[in-house]
C-alpha atoms as a PDB file:
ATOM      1  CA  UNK A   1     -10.145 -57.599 -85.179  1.00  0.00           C
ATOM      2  CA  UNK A   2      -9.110 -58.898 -81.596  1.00  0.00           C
ATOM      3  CA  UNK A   3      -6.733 -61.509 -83.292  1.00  0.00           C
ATOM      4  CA  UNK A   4      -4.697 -58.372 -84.691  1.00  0.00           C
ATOM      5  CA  UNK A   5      -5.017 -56.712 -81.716  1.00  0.00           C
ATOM      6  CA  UNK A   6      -3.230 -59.907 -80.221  1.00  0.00           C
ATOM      7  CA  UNK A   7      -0.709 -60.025 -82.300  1.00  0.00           C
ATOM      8  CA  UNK A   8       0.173 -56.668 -82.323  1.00  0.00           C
ATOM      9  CA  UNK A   9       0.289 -57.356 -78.737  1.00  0.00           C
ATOM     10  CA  UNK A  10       2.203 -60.353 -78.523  1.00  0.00           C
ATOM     11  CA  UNK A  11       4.882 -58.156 -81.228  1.00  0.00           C
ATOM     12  CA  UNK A  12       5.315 -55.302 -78.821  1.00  0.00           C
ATOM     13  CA  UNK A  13       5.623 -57.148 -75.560  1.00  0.00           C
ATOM     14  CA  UNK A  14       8.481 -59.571 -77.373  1.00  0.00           C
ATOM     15  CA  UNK A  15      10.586 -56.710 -78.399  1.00  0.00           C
ATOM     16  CA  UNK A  16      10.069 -54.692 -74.785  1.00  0.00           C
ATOM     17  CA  UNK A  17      11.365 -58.493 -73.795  1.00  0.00           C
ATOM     18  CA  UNK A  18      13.792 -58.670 -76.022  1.00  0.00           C
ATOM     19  CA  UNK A  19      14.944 -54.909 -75.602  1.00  0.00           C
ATOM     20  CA  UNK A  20      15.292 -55.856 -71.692  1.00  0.00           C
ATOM     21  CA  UNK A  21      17.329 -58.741 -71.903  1.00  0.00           C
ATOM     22  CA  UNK A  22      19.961 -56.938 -73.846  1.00  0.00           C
ATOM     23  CA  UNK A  23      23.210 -57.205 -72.796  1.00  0.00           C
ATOM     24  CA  UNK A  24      25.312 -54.358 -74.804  1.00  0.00           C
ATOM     25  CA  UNK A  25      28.634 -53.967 -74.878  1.00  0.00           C
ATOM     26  CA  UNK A  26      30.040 -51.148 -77.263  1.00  0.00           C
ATOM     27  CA  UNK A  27      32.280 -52.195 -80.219  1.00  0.00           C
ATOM     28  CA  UNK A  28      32.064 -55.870 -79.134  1.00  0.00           C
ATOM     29  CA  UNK A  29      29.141 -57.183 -81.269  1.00  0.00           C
ATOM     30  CA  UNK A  30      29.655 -61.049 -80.422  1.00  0.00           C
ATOM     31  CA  UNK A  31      29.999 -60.425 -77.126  1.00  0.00           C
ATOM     32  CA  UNK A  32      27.119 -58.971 -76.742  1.00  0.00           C
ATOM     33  CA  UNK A  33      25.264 -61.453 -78.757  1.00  0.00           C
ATOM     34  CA  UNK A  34      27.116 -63.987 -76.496  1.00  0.00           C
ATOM     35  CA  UNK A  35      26.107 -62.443 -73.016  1.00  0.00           C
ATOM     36  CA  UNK A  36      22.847 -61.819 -74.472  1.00  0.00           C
ATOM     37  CA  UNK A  37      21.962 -65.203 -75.404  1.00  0.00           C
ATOM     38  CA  UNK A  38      23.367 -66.634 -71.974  1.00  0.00           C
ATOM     39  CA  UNK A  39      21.722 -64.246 -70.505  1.00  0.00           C
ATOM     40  CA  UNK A  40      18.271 -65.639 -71.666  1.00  0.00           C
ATOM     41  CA  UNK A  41      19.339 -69.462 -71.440  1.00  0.00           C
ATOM     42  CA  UNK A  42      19.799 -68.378 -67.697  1.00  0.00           C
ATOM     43  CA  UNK A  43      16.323 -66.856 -66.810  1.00  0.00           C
ATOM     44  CA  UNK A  44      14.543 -69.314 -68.881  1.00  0.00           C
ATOM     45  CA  UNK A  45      13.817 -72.135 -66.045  1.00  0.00           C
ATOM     46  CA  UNK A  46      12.665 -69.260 -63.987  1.00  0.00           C
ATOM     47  CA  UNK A  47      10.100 -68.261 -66.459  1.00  0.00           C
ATOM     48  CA  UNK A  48       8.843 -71.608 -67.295  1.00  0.00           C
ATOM     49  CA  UNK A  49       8.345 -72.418 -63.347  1.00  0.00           C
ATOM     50  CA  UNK A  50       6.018 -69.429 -63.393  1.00  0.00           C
ATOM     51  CA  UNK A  51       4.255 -70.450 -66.225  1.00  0.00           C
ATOM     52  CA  UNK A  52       3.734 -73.899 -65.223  1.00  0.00           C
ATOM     53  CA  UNK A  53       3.239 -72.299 -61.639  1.00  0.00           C
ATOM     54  CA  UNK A  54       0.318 -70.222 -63.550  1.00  0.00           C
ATOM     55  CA  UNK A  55      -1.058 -72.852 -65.355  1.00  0.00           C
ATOM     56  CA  UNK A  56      -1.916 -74.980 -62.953  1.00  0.00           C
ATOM     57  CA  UNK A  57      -3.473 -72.727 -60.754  1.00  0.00           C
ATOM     58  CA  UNK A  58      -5.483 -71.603 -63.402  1.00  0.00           C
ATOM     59  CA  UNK A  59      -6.815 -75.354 -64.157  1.00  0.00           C
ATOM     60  CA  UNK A  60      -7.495 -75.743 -61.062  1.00  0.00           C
ATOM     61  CA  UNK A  61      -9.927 -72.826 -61.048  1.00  0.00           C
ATOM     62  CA  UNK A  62     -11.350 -72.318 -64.054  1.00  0.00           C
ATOM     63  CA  UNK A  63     -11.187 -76.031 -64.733  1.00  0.00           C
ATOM     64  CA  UNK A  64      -9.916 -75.269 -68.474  1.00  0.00           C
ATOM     65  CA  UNK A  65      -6.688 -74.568 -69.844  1.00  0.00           C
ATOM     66  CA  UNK A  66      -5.613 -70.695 -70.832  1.00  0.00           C
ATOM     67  CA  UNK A  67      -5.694 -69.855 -74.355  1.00  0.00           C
ATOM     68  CA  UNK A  68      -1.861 -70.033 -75.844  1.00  0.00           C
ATOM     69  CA  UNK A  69      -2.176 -66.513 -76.695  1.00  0.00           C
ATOM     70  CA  UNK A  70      -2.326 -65.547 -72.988  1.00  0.00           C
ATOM     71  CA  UNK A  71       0.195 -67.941 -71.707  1.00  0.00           C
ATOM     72  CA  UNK A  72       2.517 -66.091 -73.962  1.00  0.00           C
ATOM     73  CA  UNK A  73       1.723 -63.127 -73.438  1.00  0.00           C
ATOM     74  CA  UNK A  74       2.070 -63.907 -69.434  1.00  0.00           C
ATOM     75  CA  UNK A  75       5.202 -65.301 -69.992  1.00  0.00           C
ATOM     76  CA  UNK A  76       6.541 -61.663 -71.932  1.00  0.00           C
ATOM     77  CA  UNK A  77       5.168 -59.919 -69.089  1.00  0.00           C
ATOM     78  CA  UNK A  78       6.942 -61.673 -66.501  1.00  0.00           C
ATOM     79  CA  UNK A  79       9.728 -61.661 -68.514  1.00  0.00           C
ATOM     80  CA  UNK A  80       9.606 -58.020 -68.723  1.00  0.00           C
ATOM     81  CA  UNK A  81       9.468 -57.589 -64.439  1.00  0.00           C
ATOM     82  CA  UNK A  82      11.999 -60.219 -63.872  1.00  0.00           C
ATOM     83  CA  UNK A  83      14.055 -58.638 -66.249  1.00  0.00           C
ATOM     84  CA  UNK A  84      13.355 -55.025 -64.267  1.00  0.00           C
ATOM     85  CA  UNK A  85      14.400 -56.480 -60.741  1.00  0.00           C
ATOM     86  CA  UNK A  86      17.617 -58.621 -62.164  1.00  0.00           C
ATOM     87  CA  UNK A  87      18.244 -54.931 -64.065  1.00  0.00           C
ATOM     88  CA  UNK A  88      17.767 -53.541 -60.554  1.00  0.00           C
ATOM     89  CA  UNK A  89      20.048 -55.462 -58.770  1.00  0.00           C
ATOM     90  CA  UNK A  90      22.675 -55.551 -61.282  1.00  0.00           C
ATOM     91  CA  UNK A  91      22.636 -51.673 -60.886  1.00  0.00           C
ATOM     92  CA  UNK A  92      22.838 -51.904 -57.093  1.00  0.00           C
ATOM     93  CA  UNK A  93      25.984 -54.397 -57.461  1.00  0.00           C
ATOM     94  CA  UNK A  94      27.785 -52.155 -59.245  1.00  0.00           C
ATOM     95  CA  UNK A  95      27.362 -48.809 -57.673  1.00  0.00           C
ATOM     96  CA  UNK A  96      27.852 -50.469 -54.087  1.00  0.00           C
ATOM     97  CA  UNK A  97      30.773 -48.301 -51.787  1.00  0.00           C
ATOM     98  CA  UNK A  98      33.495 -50.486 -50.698  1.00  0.00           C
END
């Protein structure tokens, strides 16, 4: 039962990912895709520095390497709250005065 549980998991967090890293734009369906897809080509370095970041510290203290089902699902998950503060800022950037 816990490797359904994972998987559900590991289903849920990817679409909150996914659903965050939308970039819509109405009645422009390939630009959306477009911005979208640049949009995760851009963050990707950032997440995979974490994860390696991650791993390593992890090595070093458990002495054994994470499970693959963990380093994804810590990789969705800071996905998810880089996503929040990139959403954040892009908010601030726009509603700035002046």
């Amino acid at each position: 039962m816990r490797k359904v549980g994972e998987k559900i998991s590991l289903v849920i967090l990817s679409l909150v990912y996914l659903l965050c890293s939308l970039r819509y734009f109405p009645d422009q369906p390939t630009a959306s895709l477009f911005n979208t897809a640049t949009h995760l080509l851009t963050v990707a370095p950032f997440l995979i520095g974490a994860l390696l970041l991650f791993n390593s510290f992890y090595q070093r203290q458990a002495g054994e390497r994470p499970a693959p089902a963990k380093m994804i699902q810590l990789c969705l998950t800071l996905g998810i709250i880089i996503e929040f503060f990139i959403g954040i800022f892009n908010y601030l950037e726009i509603n700035q005065v002046g």
